[in-house]
Protein backbone atom coordinates (compact mmCIF):
# COMPACT_ATOMS: atom_id res chain seq x y z
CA UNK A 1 179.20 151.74 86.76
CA UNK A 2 178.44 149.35 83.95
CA UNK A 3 175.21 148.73 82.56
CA UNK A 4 174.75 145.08 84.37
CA UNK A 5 176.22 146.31 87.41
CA UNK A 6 173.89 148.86 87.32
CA UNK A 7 170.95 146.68 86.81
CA UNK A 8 171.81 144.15 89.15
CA UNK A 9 171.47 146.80 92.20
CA UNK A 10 167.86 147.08 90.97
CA UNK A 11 167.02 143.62 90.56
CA UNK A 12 166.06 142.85 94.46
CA UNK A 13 163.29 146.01 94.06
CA UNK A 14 162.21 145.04 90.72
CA UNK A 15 161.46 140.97 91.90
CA UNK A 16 159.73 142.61 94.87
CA UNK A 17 157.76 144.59 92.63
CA UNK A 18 156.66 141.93 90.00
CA UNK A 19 156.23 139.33 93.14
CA UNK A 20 153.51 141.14 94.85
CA UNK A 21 152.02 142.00 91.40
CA UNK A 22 151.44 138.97 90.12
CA UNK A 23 151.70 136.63 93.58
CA UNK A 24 154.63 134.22 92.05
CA UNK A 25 157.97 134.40 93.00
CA UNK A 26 159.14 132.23 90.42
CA UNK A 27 157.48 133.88 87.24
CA UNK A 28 158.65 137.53 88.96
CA UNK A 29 162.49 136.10 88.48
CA UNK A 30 161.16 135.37 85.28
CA UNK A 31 160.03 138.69 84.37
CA UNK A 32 162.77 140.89 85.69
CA UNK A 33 165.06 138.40 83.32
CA UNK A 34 162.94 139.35 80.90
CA UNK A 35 163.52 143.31 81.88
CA UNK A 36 167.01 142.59 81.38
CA UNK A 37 167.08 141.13 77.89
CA UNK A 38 165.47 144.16 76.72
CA UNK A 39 167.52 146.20 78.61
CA UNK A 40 170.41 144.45 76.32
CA UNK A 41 168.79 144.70 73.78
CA UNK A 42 167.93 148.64 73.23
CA UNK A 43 169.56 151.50 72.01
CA UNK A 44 167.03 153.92 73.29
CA UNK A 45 168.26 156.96 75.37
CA UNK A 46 167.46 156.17 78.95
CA UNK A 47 167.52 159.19 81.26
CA UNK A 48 166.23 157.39 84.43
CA UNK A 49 167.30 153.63 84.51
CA UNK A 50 165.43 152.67 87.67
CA UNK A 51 161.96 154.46 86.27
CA UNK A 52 163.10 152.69 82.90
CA UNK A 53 163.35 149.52 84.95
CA UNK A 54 159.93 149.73 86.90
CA UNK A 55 157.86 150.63 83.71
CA UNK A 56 159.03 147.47 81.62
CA UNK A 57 158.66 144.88 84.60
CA UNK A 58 155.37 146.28 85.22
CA UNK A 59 154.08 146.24 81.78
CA UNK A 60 155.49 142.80 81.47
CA UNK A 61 153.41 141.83 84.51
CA UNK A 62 150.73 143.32 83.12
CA UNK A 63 151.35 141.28 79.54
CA UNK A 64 151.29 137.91 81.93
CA UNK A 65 148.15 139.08 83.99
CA UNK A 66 146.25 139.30 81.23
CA UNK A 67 147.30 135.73 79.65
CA UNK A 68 145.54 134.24 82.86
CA UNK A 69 141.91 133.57 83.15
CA UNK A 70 140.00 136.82 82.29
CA UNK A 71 138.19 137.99 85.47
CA UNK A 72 134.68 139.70 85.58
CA UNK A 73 134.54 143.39 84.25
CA UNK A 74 131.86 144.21 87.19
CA UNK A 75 130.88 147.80 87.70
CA UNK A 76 130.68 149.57 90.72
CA UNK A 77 129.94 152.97 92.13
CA UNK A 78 133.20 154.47 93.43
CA UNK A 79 132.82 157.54 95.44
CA UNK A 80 136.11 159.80 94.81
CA UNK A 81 137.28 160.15 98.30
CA UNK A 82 140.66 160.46 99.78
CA UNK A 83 141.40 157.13 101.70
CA UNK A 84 141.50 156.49 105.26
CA UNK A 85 145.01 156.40 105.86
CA UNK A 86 144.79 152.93 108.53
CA UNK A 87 143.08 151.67 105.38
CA UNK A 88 146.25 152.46 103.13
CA UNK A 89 148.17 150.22 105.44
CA UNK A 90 145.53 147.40 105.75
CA UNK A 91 145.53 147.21 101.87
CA UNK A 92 149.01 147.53 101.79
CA UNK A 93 149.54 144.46 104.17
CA UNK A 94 146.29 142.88 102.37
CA UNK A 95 147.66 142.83 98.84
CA UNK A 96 151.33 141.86 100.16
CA UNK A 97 149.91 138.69 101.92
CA UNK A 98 147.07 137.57 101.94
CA UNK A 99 143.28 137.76 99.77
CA UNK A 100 145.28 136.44 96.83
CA UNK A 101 141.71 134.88 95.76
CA UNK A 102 139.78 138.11 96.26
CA UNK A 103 142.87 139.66 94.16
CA UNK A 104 142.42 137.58 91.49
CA UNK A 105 139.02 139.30 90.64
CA UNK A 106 140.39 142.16 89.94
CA UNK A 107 141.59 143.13 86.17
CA UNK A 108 145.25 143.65 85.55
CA UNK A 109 144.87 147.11 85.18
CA UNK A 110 143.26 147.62 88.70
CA UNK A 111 145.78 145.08 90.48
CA UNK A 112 148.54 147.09 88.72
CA UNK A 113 146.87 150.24 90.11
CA UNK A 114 146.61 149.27 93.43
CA UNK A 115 149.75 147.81 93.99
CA UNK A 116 151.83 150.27 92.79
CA UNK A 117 149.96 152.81 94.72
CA UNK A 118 149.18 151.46 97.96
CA UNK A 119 151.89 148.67 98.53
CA UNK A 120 154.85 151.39 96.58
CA UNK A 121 153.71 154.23 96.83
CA UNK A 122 153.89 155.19 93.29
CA UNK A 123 152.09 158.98 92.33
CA UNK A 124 149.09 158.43 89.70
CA UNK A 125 150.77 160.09 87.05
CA UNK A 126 153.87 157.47 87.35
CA UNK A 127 151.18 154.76 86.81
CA UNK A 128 149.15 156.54 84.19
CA UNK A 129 152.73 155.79 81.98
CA UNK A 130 152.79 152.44 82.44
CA UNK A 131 149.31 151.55 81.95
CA UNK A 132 148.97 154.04 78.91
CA UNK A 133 146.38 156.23 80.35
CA UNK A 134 145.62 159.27 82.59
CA UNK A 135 146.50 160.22 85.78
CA UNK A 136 142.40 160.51 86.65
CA UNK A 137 141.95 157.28 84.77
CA UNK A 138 144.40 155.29 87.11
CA UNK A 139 143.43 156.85 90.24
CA UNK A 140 140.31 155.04 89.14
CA UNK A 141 141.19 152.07 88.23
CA UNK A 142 142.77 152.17 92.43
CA UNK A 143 139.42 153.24 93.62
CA UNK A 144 137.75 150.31 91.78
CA UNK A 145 140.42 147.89 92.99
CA UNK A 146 140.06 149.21 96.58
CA UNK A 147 136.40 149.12 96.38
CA UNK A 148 136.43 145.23 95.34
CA UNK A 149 139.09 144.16 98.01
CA UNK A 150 137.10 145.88 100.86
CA UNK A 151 134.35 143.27 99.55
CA UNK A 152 133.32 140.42 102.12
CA UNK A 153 133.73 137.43 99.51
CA UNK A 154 132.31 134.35 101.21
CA UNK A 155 134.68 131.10 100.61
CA UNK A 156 131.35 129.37 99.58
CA UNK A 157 130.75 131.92 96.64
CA UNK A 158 134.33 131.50 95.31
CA UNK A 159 134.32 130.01 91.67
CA UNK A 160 136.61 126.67 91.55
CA UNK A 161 138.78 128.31 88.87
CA UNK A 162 139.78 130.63 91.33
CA UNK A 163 140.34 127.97 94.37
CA UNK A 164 142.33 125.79 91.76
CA UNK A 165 144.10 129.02 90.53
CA UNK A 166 144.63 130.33 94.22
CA UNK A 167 146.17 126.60 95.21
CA UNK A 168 148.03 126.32 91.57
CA UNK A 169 149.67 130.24 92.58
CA UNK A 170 150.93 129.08 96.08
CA UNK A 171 152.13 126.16 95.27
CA UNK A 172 154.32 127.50 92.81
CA UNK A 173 155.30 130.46 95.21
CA UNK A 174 156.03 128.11 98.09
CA UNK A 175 153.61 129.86 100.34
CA UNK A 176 152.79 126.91 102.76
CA UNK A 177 150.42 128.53 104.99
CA UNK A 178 148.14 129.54 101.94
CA UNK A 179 148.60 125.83 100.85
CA UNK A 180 146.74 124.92 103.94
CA UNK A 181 144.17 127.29 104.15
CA UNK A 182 142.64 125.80 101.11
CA UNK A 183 143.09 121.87 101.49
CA UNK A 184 140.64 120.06 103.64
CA UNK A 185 141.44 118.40 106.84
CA UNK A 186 140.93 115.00 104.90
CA UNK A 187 141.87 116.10 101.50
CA UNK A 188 144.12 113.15 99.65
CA UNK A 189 145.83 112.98 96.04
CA UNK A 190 145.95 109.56 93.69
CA UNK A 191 146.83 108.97 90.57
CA UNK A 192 145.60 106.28 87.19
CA UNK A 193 147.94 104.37 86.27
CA UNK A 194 149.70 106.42 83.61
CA UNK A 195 149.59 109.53 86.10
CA UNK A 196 152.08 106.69 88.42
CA UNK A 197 154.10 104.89 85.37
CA UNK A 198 154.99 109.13 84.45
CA UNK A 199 156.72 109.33 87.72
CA UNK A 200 153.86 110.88 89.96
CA UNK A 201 153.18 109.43 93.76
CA UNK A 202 149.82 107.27 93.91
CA UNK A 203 148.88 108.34 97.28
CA UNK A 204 148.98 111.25 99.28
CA UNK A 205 147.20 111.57 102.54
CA UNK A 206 146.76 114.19 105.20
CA UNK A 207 146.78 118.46 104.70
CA UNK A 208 149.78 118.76 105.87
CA UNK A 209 151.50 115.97 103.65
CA UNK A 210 149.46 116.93 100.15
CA UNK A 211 151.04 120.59 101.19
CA UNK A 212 154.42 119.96 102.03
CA UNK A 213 154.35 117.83 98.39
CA UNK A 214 153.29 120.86 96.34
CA UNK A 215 154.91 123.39 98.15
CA UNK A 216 157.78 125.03 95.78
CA UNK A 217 156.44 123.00 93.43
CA UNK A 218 154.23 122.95 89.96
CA UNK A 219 156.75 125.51 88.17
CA UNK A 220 155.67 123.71 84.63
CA UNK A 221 151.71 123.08 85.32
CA UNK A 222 149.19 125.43 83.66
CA UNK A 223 145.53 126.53 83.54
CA UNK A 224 143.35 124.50 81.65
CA UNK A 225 139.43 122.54 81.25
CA UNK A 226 138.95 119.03 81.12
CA UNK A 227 135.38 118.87 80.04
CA UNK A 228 133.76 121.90 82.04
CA UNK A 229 136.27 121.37 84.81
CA UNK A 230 138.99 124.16 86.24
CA UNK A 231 142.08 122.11 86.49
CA UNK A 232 145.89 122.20 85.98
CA UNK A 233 148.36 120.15 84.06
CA UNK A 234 151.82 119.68 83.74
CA UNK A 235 153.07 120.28 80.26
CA UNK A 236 156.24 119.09 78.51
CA UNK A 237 156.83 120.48 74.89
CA UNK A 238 153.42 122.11 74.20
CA UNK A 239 151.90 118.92 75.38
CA UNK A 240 149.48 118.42 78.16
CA UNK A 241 151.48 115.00 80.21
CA UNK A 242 149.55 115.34 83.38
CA UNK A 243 146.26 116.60 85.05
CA UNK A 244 145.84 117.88 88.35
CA UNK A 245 142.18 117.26 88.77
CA UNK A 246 140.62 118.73 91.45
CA UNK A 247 137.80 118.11 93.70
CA UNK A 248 136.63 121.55 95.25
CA UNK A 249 134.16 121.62 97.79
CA UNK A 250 133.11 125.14 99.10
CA UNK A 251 136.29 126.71 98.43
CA UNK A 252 138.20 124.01 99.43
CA UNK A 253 140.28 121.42 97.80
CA UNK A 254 139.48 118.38 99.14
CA UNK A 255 141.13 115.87 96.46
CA UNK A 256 143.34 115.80 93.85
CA UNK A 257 144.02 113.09 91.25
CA UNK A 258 146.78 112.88 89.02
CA UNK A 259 146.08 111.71 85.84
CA UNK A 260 147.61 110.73 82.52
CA UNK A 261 145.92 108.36 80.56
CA UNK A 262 145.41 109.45 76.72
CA UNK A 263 141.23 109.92 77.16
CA UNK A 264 141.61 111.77 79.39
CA UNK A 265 144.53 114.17 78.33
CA UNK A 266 142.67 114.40 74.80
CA UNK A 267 139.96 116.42 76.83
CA UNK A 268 142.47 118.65 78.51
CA UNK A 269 142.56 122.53 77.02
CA UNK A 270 144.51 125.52 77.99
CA UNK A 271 142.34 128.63 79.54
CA UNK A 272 144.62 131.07 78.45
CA UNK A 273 142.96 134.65 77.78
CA UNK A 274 144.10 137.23 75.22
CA UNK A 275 147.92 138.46 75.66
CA UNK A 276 148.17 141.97 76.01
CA UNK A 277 150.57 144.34 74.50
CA UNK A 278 154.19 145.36 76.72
């Protein structure tokens, strides 16, 4: 079988794989692409192409994990016990679907850690190799991660970078009912002037209507501040041509204003974090 063929009866696992990592359909195409330029690329000696496969899509996850937001290292007492196997599938279902917010706390190498173990099943000392530590290490990093998503996290003690992210992330995956769950009854977009003149709408009314316009959507908008604010915008050549600006409300979105005039895009900056290594 030839080396694309080959790849392309992996590619449905791998997308799977990188999709429940990092929540995004869209950017998990992206990243198994990715897998398969440097599968083009190398001349190494590949004795298993499907564990190959796995360890490059999930360190490539890992490299676009850690170029979001940096989360909270916060440190908690993990009792080393073997796991409730009812919980195994609750987690399993958990990180598949839903608690994408709660999710989002953890760091990329716990996420990794979980996922791969709970949701795939993966042995310890398969993840230890792609996240370039120890078996005991990794089992830890699970623990930790299973630890923080068993965590009651009130919606009124979310941070708005995470609501913002958590609406940004399902917008762009086209998950509707998540969409919903964090837009008010009432909530409404507008838009300045400029934000309309660029090609934006300058009225959007209704949950169901603001949802159904982002849903699929957003593929080009990205992290940033404007001021102190979490927000998103909508970047065309390096250069910020649109903010989402969000009004969050309890962990809830309850508006959302397009805007593009030049004052207010001078404030705008990315909130990228340090990119880690493949």
């Amino acid at each position: 079988m030839a080396l694309a063929d080959e790849f392309e009866a992996e590619r449905p696992r791998l997308v799977g794989l990188a999709a429940r990592v990092l929540a995004d359909r869209a950017e998990a195409e992206d990243v198994v692409q990715q897998a398969w330029l440097r599968l083009d690329r190398t001349d190494a000696d590949i004795e298993s192409l499907p564990a190959w496969l796995t360890t490059v899509t999930t360190r490539l996850c890992l490299d676009r994990l850690r170029s979001r937001t940096p989360v909270p290292e916060d440190d908690l007492d993990v009792e080393e016990t073997a796991p409730d196997p009812a919980d195994e599938v609750a987690l399993a279902e958990t990180v598949g679907v839903a608690l994408q917010v709660v999710l989002d706390r953890l760091t990329p190498g716990e996420r990794v850690a979980l996922v791969l173990h709970d949701s795939f099943g993966f042995e310890f000392g398969t993840i230890a190799a792609v996240l370039d530590t120890t078996p005991a290490a990794a089992r830890k990093l699970a623990s930790r991660a299973r630890a923080k998503v068993r965590q009651p996290v009130p919606e009124d003690r979310l941070a708005d970078w995470e609501v913002v992210d958590a609406f940004m992330a399902a917008a762009r995956g086209g998950d509707l009912d998540r969409l919903l769950a964090l837009l008010a009854p009432d909530v409404g977009v507008d838009a300045d002037d400029a934000a309309v003149a660029a090609g934006t709408p300058a009225r959007i009314e209704g949950r169901r209507a603001v949802a159904g316009f982002f849903d699929g959507s957003a593929h080009a908008a990205l992290a940033v501040l404007v001021g102190d604010r979490p927000a998103a915008a909508y970047y065309h050549r390096g250069r910020a041509m649109v903010l989402f600006d969000f009004t969050v409300v309890d962990g809830i979105v309850h508006r959302i204003t397009f805007r593009a005039a030049p004052d207010v895009l001078a404030q705008v900056t990315r909130r990228d974090g340090a990119v880690g290594r493949a």
